[in-house]
N, C-alpha and C. Protein backbone atom coordinates (compact mmCIF):
# COMPACT_ATOMS: atom_id res chain seq x y z
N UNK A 1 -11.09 9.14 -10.58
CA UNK A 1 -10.19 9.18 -9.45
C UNK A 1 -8.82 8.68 -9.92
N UNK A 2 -7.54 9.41 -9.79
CA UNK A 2 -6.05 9.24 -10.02
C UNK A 2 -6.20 7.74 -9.17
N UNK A 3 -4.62 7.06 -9.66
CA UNK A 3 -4.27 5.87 -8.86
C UNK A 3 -3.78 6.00 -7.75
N UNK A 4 -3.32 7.11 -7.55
CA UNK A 4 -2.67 7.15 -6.04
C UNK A 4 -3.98 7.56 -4.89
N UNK A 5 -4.89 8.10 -5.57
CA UNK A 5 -6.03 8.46 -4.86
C UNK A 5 -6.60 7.30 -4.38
N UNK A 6 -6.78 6.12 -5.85
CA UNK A 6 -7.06 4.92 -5.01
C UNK A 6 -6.88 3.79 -4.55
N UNK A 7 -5.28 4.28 -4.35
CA UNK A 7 -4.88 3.45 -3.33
C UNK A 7 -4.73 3.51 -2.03
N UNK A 8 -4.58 4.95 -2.27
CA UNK A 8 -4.61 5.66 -0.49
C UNK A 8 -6.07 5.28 -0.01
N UNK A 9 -7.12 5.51 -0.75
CA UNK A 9 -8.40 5.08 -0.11
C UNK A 9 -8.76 3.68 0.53
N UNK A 10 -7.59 2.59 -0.25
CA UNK A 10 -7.88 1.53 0.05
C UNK A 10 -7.53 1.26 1.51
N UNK A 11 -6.06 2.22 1.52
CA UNK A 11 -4.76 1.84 2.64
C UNK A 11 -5.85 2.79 3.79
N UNK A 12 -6.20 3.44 3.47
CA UNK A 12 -6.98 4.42 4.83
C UNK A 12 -8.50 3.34 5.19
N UNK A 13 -9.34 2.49 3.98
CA UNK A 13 -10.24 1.68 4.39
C UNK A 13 -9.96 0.55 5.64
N UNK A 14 -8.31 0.07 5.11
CA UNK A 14 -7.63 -1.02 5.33
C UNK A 14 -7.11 -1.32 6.76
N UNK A 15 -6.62 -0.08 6.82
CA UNK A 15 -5.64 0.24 7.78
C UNK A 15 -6.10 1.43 8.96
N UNK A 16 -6.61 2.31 8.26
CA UNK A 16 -7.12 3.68 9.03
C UNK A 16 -6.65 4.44 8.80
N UNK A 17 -5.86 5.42 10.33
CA UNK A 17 -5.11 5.88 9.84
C UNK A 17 -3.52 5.96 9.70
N UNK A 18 -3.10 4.77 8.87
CA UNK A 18 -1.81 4.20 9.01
C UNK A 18 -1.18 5.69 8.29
N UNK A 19 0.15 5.61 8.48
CA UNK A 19 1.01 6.98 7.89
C UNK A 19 1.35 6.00 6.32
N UNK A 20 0.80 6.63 5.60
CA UNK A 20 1.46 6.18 3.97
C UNK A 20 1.54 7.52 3.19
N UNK A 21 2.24 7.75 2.26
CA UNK A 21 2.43 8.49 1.37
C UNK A 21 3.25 7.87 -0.02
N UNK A 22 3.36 8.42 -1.51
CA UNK A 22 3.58 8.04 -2.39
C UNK A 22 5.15 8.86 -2.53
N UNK A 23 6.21 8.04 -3.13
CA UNK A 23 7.54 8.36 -3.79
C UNK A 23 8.05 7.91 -4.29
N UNK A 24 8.09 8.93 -5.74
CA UNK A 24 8.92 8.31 -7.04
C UNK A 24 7.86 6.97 -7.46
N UNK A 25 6.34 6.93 -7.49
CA UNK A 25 5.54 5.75 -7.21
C UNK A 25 5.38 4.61 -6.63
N UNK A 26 6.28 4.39 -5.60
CA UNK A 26 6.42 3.73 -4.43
C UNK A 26 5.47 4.08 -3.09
N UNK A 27 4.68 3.38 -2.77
CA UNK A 27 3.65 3.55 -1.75
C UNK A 27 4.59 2.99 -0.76
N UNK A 28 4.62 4.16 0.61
CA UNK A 28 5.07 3.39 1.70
C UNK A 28 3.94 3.90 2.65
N UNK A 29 3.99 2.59 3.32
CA UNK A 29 2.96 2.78 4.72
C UNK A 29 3.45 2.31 5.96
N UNK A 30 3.64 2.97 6.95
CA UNK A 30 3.93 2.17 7.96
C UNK A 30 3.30 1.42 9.40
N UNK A 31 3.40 -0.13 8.68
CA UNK A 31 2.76 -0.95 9.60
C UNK A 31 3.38 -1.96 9.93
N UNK A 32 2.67 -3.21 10.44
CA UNK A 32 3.26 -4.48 10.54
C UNK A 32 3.37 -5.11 9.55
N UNK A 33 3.80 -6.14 9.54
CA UNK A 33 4.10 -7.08 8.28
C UNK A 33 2.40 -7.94 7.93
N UNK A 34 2.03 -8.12 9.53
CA UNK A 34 0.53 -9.01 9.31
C UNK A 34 0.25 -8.13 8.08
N UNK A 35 -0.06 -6.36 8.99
CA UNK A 35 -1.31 -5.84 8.41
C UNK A 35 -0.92 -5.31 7.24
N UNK A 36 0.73 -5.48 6.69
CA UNK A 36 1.16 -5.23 4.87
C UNK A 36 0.57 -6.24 4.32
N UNK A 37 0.80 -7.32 4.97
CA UNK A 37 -0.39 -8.80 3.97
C UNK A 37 -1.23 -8.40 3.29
N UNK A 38 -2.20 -8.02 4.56
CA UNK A 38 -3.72 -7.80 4.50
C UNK A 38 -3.49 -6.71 3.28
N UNK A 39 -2.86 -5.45 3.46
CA UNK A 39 -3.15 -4.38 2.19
C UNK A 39 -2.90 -4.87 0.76
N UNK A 40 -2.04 -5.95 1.18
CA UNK A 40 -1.88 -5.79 -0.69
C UNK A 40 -2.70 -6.86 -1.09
N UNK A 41 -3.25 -7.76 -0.24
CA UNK A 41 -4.50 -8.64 -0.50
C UNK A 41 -5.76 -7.35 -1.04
N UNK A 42 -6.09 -6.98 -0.44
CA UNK A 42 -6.50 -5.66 -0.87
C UNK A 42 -6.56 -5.03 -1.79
N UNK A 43 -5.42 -4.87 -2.48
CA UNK A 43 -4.84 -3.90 -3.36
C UNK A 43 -5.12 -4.64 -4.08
N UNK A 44 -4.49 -5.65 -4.46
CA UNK A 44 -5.15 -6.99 -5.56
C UNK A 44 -6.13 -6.89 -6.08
N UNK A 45 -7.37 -7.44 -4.70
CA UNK A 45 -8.75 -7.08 -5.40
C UNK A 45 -9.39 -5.93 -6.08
N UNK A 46 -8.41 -4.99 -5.49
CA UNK A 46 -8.88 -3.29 -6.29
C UNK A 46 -8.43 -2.90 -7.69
N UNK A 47 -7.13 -3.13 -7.89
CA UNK A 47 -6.16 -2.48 -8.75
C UNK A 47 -5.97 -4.38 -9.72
N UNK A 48 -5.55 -3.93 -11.43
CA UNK A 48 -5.21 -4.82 -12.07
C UNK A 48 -3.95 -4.56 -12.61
N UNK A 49 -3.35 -4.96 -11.19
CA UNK A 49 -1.77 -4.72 -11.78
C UNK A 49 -1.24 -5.64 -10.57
N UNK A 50 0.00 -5.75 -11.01
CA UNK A 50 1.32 -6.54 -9.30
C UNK A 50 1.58 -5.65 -9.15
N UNK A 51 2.03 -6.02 -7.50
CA UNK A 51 2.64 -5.49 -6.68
C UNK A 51 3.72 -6.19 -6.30
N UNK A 52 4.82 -5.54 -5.87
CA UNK A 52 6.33 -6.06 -5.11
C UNK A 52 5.76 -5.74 -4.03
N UNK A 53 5.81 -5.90 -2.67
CA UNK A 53 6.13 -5.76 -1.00
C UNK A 53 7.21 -6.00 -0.68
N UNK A 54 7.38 -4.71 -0.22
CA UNK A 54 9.21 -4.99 0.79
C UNK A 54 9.21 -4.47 1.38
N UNK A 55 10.20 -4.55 2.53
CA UNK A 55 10.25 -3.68 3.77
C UNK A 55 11.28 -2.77 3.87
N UNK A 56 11.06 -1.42 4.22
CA UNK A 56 11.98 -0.88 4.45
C UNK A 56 12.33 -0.64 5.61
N UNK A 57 12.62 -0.65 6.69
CA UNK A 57 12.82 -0.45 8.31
C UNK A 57 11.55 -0.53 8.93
N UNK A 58 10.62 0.45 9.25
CA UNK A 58 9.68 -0.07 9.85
C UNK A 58 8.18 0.39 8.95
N UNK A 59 8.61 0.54 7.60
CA UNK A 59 7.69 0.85 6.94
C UNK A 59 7.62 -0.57 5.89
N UNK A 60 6.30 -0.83 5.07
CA UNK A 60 6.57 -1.61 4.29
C UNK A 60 6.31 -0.30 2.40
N UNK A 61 6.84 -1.01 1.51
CA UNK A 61 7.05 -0.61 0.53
C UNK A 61 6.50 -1.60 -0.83
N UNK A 62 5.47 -0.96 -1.74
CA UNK A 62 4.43 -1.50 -2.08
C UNK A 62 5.27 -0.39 -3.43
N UNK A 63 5.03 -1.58 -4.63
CA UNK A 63 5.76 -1.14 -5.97
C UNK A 63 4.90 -1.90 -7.05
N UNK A 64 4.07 -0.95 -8.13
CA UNK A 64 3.42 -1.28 -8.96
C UNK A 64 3.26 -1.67 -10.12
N UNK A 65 3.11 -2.91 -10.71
CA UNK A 65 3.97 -3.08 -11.99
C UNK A 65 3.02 -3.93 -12.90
């Protein structure tokens, strides 16, 4: 399974069906700030890499590094 595959799986486990999509490898999803916590707590346990979280207006923005 690609990485964007599983991260979307995580964000759709996580969240449901929150609106996220991938750009330029930037995951944006748009939710609250609680429930951006919760995903990249998430993401953590899934993926062995950092993440940045930031917000962009009413989406948050999840950057992999």
């Amino acid at each position: 399974m690609g990485f964007e595959k599983r991260v979307l799986t995580v964000v759709e486990d996580t969240l449901g069906n929150a609106p996220a999509s991938f750009t330029n490898g930037t995951l944006f999803v748009e939710c609250s700030v609680p429930e951006a916590v919760m995903l990249e707590t998430m993401l953590l346990k899934e993926l062995t890499c950092g993440i940045i979280l930031s917000r962009v207006g009413i989406e948050s923005a999840f950057d992999f590094v």
